[in-house]
PDB file of N, CA and C in Angstrom:
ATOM      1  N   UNK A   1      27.261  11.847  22.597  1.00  0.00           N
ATOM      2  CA  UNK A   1      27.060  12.788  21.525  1.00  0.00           C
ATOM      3  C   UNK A   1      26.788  12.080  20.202  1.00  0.00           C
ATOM      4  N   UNK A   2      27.735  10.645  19.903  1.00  0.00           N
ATOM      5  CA  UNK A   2      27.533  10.190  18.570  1.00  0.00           C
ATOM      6  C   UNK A   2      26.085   9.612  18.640  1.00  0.00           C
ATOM      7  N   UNK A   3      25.649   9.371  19.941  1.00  0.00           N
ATOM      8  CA  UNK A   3      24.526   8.280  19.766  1.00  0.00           C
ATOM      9  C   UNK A   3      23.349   9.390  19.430  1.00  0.00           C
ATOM     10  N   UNK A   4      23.107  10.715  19.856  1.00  0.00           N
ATOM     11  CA  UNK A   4      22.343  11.555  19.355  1.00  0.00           C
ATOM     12  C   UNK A   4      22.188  11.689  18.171  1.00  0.00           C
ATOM     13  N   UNK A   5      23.162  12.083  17.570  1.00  0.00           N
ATOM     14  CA  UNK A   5      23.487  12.375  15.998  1.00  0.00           C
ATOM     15  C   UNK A   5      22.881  11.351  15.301  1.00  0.00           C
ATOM     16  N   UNK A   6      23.300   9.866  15.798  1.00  0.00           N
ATOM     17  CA  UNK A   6      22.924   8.848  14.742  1.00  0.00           C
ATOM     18  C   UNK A   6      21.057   8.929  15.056  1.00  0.00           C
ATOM     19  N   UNK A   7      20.478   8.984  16.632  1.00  0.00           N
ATOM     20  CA  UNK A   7      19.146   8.977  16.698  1.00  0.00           C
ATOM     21  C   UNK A   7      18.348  10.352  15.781  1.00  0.00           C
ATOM     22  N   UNK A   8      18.798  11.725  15.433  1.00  0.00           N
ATOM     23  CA  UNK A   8      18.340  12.301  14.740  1.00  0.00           C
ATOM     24  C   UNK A   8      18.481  11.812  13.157  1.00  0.00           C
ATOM     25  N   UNK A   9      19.480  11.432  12.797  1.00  0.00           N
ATOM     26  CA  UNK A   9      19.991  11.135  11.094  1.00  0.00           C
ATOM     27  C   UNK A   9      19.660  10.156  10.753  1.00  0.00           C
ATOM     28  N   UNK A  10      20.048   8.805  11.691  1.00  0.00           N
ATOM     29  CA  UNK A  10      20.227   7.409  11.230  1.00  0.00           C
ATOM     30  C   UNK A  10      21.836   7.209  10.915  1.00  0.00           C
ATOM     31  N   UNK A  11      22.286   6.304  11.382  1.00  0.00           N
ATOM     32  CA  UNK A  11      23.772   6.010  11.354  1.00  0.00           C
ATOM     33  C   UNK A  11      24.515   6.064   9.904  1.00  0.00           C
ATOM     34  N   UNK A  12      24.000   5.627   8.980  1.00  0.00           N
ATOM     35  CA  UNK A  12      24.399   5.466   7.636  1.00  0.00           C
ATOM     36  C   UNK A  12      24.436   7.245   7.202  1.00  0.00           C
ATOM     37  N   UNK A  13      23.694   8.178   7.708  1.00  0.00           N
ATOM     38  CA  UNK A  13      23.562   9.484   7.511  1.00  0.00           C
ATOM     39  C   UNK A  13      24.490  10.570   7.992  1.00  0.00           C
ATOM     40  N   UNK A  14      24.914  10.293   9.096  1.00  0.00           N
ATOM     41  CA  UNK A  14      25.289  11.198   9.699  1.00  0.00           C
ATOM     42  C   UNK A  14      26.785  11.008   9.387  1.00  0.00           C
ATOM     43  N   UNK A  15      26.599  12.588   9.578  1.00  0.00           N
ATOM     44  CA  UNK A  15      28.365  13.274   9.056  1.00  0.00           C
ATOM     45  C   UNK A  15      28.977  12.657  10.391  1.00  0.00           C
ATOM     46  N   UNK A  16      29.794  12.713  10.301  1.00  0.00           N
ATOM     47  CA  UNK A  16      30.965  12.277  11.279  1.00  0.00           C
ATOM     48  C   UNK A  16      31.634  13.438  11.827  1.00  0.00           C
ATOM     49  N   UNK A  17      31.858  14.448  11.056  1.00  0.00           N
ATOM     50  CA  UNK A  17      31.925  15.864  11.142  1.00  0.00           C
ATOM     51  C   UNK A  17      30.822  16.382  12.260  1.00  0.00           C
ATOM     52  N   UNK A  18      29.882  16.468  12.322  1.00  0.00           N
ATOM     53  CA  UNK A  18      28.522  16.970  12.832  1.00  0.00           C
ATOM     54  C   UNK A  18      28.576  15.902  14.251  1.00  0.00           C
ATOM     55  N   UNK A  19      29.003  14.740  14.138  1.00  0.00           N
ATOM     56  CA  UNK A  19      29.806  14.088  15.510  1.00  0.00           C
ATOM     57  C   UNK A  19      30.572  15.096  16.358  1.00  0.00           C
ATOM     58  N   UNK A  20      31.477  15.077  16.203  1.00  0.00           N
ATOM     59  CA  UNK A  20      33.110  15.838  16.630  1.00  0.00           C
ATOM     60  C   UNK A  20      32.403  17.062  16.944  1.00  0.00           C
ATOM     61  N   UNK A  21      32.094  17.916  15.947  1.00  0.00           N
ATOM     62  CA  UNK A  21      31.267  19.283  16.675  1.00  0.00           C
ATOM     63  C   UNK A  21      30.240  18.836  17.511  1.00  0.00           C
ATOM     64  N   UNK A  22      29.329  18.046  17.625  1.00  0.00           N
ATOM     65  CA  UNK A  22      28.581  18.003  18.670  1.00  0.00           C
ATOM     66  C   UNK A  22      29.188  17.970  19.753  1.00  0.00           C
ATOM     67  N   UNK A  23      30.459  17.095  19.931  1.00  0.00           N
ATOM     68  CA  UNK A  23      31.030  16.487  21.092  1.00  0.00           C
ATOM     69  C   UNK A  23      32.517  17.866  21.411  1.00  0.00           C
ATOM     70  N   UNK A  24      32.383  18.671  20.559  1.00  0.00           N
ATOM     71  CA  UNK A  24      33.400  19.757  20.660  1.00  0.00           C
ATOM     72  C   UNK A  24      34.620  19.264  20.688  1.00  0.00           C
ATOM     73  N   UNK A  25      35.059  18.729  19.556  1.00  0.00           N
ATOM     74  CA  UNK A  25      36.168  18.130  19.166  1.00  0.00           C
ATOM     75  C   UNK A  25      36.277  18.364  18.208  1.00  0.00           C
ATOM     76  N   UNK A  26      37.549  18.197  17.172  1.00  0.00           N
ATOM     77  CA  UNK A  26      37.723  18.841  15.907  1.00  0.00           C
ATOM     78  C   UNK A  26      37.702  16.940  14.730  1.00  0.00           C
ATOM     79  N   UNK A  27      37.797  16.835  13.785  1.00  0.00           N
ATOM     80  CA  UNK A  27      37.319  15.336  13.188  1.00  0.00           C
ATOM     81  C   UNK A  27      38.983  15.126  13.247  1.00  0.00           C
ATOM     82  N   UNK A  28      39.745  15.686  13.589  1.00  0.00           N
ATOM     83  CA  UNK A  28      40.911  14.268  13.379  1.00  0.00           C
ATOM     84  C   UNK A  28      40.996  14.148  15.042  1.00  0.00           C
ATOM     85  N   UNK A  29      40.158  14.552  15.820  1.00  0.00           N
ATOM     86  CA  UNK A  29      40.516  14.452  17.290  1.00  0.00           C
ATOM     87  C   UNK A  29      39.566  13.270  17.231  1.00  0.00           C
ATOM     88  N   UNK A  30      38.502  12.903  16.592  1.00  0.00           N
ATOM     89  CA  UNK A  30      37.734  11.654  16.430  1.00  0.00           C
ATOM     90  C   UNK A  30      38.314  10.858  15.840  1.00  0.00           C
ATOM     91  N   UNK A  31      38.734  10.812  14.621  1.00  0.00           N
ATOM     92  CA  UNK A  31      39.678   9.879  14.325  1.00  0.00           C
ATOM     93  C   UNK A  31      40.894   9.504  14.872  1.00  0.00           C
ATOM     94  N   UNK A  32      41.725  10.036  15.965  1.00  0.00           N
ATOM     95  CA  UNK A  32      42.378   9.275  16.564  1.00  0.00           C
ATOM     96  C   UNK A  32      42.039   8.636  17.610  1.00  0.00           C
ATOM     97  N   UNK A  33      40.544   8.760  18.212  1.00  0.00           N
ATOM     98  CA  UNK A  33      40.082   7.672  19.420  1.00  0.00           C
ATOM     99  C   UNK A  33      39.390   6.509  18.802  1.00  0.00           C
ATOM    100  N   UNK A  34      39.095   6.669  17.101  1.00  0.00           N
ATOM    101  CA  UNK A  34      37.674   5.812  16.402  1.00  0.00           C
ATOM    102  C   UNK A  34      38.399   5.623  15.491  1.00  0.00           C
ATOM    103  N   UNK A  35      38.987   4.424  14.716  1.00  0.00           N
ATOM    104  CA  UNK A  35      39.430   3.890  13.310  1.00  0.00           C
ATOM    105  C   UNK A  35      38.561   4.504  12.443  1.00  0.00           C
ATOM    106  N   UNK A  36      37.536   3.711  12.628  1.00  0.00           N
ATOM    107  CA  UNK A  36      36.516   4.319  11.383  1.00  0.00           C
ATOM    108  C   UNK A  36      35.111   4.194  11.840  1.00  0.00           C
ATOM    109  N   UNK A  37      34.272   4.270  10.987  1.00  0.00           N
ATOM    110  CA  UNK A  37      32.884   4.789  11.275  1.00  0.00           C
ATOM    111  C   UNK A  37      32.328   3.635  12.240  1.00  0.00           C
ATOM    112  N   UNK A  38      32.715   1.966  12.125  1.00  0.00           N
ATOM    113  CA  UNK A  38      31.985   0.910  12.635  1.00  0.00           C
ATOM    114  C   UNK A  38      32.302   0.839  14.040  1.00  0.00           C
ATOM    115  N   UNK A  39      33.426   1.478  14.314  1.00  0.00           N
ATOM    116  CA  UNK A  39      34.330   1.399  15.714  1.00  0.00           C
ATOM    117  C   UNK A  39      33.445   2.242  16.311  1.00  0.00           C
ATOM    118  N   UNK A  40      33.431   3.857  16.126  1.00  0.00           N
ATOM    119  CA  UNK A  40      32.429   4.610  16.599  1.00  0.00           C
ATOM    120  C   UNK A  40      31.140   4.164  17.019  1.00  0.00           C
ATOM    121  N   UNK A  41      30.495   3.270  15.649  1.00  0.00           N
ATOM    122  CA  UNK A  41      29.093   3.293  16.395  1.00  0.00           C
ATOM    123  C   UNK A  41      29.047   2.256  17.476  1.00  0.00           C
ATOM    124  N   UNK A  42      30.507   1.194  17.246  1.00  0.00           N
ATOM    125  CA  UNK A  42      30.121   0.209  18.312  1.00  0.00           C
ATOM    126  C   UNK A  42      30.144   1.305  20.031  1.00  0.00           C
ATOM    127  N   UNK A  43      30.914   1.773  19.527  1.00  0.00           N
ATOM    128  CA  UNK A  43      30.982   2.445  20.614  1.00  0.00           C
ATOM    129  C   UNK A  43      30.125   3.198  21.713  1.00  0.00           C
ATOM    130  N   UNK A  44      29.831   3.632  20.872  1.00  0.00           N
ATOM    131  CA  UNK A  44      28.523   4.741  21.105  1.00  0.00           C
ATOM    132  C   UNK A  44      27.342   3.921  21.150  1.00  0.00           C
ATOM    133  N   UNK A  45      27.053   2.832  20.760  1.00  0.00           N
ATOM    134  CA  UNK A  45      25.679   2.154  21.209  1.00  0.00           C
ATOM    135  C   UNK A  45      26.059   0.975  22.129  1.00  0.00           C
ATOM    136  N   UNK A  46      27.010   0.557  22.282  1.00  0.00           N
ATOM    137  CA  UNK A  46      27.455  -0.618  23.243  1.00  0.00           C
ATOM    138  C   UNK A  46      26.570   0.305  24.709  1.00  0.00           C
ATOM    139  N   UNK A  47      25.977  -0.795  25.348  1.00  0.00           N
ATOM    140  CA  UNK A  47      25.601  -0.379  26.539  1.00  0.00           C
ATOM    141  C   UNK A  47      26.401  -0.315  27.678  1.00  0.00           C
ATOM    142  N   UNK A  48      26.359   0.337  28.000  1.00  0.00           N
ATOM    143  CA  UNK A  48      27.260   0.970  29.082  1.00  0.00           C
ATOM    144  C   UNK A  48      27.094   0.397  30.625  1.00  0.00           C
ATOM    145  N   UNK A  49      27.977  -0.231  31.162  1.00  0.00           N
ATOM    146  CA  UNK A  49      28.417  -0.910  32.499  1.00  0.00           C
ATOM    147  C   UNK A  49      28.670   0.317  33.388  1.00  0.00           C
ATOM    148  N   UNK A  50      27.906   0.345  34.684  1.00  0.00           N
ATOM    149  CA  UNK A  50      27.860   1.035  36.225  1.00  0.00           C
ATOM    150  C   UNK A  50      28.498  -0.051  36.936  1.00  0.00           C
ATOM    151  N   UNK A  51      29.723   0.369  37.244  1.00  0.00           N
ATOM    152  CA  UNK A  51      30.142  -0.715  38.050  1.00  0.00           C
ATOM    153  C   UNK A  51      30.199  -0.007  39.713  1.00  0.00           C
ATOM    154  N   UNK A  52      29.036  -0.718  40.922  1.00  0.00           N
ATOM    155  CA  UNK A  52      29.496  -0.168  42.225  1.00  0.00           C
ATOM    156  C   UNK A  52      30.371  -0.643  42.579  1.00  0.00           C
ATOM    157  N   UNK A  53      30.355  -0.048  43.721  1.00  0.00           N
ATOM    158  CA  UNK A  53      31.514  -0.353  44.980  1.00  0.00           C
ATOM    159  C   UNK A  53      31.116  -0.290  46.602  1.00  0.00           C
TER     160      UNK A  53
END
């Protein structure tokens, strides 16, 4: 959801607010999984590991 937001806005733009509602969460339910804004985006753009089995 965050990585949308930042591809429509640009990261420096986007509400953080407009995060959390995208992702149907309320903003302190984001702030307790995300310190702050840099944590999020690592987050959200770190590429993501498929691990089989």
């Amino acid at each position: 959801m965050a990585r949308e937001v930042f591809d429509e806005v640009g990261i420096e733009q986007a509400a953080l607010n407009d995060v959390a509602r995208r992702a149907g969460v309320g903003p302190g339910t984001l702030w307790r999984h995300f310190a702050n804004r840099d944590a999020l985006v690592t987050a959200s753009t770190r590429p993501r590991v498929v691990e089989s089995t």
